[in-house]
N, C-alpha and C. Protein backbone atom coordinates (compact mmCIF):
# COMPACT_ATOMS: atom_id res chain seq x y z
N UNK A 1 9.73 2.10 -30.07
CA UNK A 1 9.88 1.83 -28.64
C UNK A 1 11.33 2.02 -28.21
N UNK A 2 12.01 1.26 -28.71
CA UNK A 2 13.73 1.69 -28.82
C UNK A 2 13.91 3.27 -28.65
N UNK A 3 13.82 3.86 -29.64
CA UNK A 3 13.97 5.24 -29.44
C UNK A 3 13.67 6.23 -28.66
N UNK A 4 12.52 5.54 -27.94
CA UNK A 4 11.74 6.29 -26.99
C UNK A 4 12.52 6.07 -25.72
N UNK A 5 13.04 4.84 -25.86
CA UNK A 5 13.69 4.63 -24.67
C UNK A 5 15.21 5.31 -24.46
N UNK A 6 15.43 5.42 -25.62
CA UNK A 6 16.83 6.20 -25.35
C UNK A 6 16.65 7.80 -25.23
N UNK A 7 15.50 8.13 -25.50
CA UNK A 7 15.42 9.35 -25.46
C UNK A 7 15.10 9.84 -23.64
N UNK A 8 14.51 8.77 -23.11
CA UNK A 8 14.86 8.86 -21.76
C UNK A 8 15.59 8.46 -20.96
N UNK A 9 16.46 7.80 -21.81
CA UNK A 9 17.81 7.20 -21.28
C UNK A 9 18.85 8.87 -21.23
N UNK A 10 18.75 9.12 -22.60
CA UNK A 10 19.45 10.53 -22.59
C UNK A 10 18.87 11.42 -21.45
N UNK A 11 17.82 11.91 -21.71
CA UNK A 11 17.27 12.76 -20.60
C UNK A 11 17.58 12.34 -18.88
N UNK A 12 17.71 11.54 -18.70
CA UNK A 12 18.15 11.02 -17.46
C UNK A 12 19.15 11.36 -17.32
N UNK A 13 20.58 10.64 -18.29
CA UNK A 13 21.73 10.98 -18.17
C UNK A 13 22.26 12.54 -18.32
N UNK A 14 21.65 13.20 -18.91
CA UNK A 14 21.69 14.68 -18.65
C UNK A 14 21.22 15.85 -17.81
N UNK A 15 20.43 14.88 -16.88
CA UNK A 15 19.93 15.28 -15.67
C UNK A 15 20.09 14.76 -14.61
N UNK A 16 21.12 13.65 -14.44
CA UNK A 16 21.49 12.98 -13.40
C UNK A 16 21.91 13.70 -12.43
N UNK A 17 22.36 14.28 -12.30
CA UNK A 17 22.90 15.17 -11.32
C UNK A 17 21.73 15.70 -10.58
N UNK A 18 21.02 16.75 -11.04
CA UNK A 18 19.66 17.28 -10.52
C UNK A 18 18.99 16.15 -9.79
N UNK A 19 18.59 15.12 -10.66
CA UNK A 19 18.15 13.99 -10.08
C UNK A 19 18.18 13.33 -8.87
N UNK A 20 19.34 13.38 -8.94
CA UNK A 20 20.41 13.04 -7.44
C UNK A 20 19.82 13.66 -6.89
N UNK A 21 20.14 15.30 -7.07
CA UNK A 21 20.30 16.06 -6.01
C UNK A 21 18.34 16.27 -4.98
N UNK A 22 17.67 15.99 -5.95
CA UNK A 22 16.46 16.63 -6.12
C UNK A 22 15.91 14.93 -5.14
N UNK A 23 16.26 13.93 -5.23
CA UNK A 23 15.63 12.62 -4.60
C UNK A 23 16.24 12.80 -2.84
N UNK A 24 18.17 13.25 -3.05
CA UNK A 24 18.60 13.19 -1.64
C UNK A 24 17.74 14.14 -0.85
N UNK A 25 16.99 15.20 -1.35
CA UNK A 25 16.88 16.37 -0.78
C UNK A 25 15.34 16.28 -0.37
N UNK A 26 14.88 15.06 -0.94
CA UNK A 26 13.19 15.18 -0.48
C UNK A 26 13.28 13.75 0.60
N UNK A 27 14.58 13.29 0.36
CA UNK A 27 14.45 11.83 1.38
C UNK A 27 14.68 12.86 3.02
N UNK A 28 15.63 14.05 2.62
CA UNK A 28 15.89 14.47 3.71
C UNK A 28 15.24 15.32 4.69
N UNK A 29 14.31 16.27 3.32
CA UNK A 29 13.00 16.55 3.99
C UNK A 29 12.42 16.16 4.81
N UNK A 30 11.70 14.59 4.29
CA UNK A 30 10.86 13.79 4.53
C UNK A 30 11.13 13.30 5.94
N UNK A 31 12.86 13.12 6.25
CA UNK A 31 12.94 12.55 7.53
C UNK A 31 12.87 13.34 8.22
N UNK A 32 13.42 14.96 8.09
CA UNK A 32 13.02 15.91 8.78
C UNK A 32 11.61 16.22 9.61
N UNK A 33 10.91 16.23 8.81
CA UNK A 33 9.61 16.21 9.20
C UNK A 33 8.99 14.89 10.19
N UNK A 34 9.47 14.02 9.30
CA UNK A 34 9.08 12.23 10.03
C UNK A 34 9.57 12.64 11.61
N UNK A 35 11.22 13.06 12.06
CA UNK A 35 11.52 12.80 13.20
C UNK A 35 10.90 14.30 13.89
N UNK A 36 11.07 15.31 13.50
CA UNK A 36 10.11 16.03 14.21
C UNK A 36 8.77 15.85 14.62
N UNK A 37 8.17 15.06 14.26
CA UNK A 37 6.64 14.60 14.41
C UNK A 37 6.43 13.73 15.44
N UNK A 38 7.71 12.77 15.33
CA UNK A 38 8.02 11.65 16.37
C UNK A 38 8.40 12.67 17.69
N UNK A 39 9.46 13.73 17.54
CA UNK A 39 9.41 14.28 18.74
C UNK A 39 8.27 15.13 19.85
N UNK A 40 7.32 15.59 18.82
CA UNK A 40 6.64 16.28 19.33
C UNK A 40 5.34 14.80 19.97
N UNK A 41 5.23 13.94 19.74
CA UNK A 41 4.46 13.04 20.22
C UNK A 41 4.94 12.01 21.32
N UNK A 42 5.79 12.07 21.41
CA UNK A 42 6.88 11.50 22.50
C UNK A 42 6.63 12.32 23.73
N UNK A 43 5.84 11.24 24.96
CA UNK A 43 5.98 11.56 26.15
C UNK A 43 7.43 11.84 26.77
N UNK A 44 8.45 12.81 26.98
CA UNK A 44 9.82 12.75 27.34
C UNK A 44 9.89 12.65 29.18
N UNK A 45 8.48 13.16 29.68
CA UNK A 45 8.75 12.54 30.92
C UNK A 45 8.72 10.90 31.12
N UNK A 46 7.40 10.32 30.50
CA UNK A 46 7.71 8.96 30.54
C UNK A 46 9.07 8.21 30.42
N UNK A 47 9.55 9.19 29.36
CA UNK A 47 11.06 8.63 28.71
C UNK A 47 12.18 8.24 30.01
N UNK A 48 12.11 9.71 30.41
CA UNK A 48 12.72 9.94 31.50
C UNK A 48 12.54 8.83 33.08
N UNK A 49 11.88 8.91 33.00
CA UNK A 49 11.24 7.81 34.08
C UNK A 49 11.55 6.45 33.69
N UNK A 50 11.09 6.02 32.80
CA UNK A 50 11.48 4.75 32.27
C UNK A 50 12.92 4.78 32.62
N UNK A 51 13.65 5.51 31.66
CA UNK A 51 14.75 5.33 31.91
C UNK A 51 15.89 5.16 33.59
N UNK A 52 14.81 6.06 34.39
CA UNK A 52 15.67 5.91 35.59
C UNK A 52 14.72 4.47 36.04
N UNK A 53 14.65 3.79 35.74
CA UNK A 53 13.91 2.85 36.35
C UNK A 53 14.98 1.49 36.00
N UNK A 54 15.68 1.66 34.99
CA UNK A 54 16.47 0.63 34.27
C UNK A 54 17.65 0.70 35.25
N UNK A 55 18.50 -0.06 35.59
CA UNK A 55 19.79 -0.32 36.34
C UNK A 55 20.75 -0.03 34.99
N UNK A 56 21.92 0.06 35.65
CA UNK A 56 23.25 1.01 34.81
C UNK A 56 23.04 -0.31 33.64
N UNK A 57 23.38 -1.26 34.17
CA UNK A 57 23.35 -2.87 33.59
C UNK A 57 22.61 -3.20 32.14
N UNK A 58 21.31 -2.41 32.39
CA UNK A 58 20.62 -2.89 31.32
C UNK A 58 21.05 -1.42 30.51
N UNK A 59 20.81 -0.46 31.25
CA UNK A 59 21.41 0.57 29.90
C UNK A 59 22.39 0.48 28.93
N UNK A 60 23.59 -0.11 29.62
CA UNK A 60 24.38 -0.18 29.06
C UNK A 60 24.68 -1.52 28.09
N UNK A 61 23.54 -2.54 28.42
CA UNK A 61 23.53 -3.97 27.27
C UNK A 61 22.59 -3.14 25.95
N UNK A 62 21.40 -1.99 26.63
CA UNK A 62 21.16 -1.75 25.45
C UNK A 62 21.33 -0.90 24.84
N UNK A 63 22.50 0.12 24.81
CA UNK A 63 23.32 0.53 24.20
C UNK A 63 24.33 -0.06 23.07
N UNK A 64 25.04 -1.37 23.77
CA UNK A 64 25.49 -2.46 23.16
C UNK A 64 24.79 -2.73 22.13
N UNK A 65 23.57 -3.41 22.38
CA UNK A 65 22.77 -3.72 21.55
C UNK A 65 22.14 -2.91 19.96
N UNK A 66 21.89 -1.61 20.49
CA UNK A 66 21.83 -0.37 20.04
C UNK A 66 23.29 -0.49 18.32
N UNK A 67 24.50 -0.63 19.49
CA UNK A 67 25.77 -0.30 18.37
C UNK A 67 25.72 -1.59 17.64
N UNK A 68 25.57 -2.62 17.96
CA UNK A 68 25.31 -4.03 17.20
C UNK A 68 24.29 -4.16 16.51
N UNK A 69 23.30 -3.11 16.41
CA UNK A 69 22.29 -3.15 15.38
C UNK A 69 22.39 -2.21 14.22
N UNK A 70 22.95 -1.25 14.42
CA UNK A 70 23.48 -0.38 13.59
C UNK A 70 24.71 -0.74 12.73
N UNK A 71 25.48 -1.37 13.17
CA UNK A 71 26.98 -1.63 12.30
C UNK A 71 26.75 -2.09 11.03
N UNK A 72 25.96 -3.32 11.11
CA UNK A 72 25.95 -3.48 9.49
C UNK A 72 25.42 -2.67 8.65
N UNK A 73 24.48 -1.67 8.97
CA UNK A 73 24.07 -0.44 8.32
C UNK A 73 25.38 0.68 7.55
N UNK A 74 25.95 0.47 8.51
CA UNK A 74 27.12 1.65 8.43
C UNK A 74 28.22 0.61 7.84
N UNK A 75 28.33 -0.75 8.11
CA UNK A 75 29.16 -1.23 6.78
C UNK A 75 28.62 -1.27 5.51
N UNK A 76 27.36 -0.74 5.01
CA UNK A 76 26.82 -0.96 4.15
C UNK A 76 27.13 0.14 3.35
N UNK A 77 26.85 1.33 4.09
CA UNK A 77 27.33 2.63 3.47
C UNK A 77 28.68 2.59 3.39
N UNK A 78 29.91 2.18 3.94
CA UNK A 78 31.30 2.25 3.51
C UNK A 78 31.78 1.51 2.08
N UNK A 79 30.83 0.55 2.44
CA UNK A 79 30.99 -0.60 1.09
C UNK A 79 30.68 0.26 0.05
N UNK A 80 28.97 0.58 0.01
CA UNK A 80 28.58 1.20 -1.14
C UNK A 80 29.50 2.63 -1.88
N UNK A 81 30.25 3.05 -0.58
CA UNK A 81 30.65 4.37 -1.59
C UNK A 81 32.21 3.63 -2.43
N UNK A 82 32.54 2.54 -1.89
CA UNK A 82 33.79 1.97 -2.70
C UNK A 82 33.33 1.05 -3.95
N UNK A 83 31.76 0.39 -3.83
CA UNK A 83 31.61 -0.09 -4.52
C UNK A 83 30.77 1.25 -5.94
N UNK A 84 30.44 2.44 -5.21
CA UNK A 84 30.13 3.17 -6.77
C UNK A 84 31.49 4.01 -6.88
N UNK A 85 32.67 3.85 -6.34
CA UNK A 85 33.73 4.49 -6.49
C UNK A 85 33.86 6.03 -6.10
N UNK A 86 33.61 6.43 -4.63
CA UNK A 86 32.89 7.69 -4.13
C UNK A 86 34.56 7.82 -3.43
N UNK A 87 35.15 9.01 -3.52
CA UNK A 87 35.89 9.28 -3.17
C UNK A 87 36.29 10.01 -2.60
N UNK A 88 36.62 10.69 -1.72
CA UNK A 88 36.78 11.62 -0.56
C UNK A 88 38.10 12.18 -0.23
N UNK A 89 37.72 13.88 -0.72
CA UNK A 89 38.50 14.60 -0.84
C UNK A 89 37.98 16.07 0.13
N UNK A 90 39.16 16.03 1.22
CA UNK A 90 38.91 17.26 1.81
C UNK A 90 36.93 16.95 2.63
N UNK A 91 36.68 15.98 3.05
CA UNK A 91 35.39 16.23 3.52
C UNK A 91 34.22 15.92 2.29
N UNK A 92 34.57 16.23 1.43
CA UNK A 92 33.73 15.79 0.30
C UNK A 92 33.69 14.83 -0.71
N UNK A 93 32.77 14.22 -1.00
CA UNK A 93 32.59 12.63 -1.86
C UNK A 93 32.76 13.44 -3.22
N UNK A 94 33.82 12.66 -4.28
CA UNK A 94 33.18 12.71 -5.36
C UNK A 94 33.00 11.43 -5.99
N UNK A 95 31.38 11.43 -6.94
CA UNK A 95 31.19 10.33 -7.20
C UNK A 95 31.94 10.01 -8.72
N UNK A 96 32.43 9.06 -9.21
CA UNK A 96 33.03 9.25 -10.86
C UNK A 96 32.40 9.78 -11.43
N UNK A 97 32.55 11.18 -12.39
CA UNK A 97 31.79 11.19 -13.82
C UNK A 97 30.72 12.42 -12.71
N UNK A 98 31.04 12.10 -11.38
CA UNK A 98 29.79 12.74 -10.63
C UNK A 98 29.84 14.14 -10.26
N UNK A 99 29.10 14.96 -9.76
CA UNK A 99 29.22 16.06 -8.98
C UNK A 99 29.38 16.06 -7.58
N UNK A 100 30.06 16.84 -6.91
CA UNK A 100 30.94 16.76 -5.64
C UNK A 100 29.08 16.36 -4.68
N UNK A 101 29.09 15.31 -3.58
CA UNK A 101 27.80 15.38 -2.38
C UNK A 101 29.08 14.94 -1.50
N UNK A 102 28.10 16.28 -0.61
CA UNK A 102 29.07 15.91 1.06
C UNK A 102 28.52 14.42 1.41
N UNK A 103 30.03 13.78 2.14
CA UNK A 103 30.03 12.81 2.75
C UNK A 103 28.98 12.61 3.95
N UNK A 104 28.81 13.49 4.48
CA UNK A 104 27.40 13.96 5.50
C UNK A 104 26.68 13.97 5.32
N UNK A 105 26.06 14.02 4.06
CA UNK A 105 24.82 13.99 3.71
C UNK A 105 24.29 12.48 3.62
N UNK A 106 25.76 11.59 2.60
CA UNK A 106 25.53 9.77 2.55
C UNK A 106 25.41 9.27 4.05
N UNK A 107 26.08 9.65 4.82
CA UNK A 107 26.17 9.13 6.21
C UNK A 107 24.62 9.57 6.86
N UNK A 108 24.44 10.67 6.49
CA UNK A 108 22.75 10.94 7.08
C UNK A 108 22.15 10.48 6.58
N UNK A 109 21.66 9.84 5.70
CA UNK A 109 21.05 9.42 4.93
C UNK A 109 20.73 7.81 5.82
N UNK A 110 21.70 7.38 6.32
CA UNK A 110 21.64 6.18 6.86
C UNK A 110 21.45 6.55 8.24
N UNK A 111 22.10 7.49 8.89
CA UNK A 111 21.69 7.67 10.48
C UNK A 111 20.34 7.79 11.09
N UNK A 112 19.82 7.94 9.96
CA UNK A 112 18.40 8.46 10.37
C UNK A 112 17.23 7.24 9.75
């Protein structure tokens, strides 16, 4: 059992990278598709309407609201890239030991 386990311990660690790359790239898919689906089902005149129906007042509390719901998200991602030691050079993260992922990609990852 031991052995078996290191043998996919190895295999992991020698494919980590791919790994990475191969999980960021189907999460990103996935939202791709997710928010296109959402757009195409979205009444945008309703949207529109609704929206002029709201006074400047409330748009703008829920906008507020909007950036106050998001922040701790986005402190979460600043934390996390200091806490796996992600470092940023020229636009690009490197992770230790890691292969270079754009910083754009971690930040999308959460914007969406």
């Amino acid at each position: 059992m031991k052995q078996a386990f290191q043998q996919v311990k190895s295999f992991v660690e020698k494919r980590a990278t791919i790994l990475k790359l191969i999980f960021v790239l189907s999460v990103l898919i996935f939202v791709t598709f997710e928010i296109g689906k959402i757009f195409r089902e979205v009444d945008w005149y309703q949207v529109k309407q609704g929206l002029a129906d709201q006074s400047l007042f409330s748009i703008i509390l829920m906008l507020g609201a909007g950036i106050i719901a998001v922040s701790p998200m986005l402190l979460y991602v600043f934390r996390s890239l200091n806490f796996y030691q992600i470092n940023t050079v020229r636009g690009i993260s490197y992770a230790v030991g890691g292969s270079p992922i754009p910083r754009q990609t971690l930040l999308a990852l959460v914007a969406f």
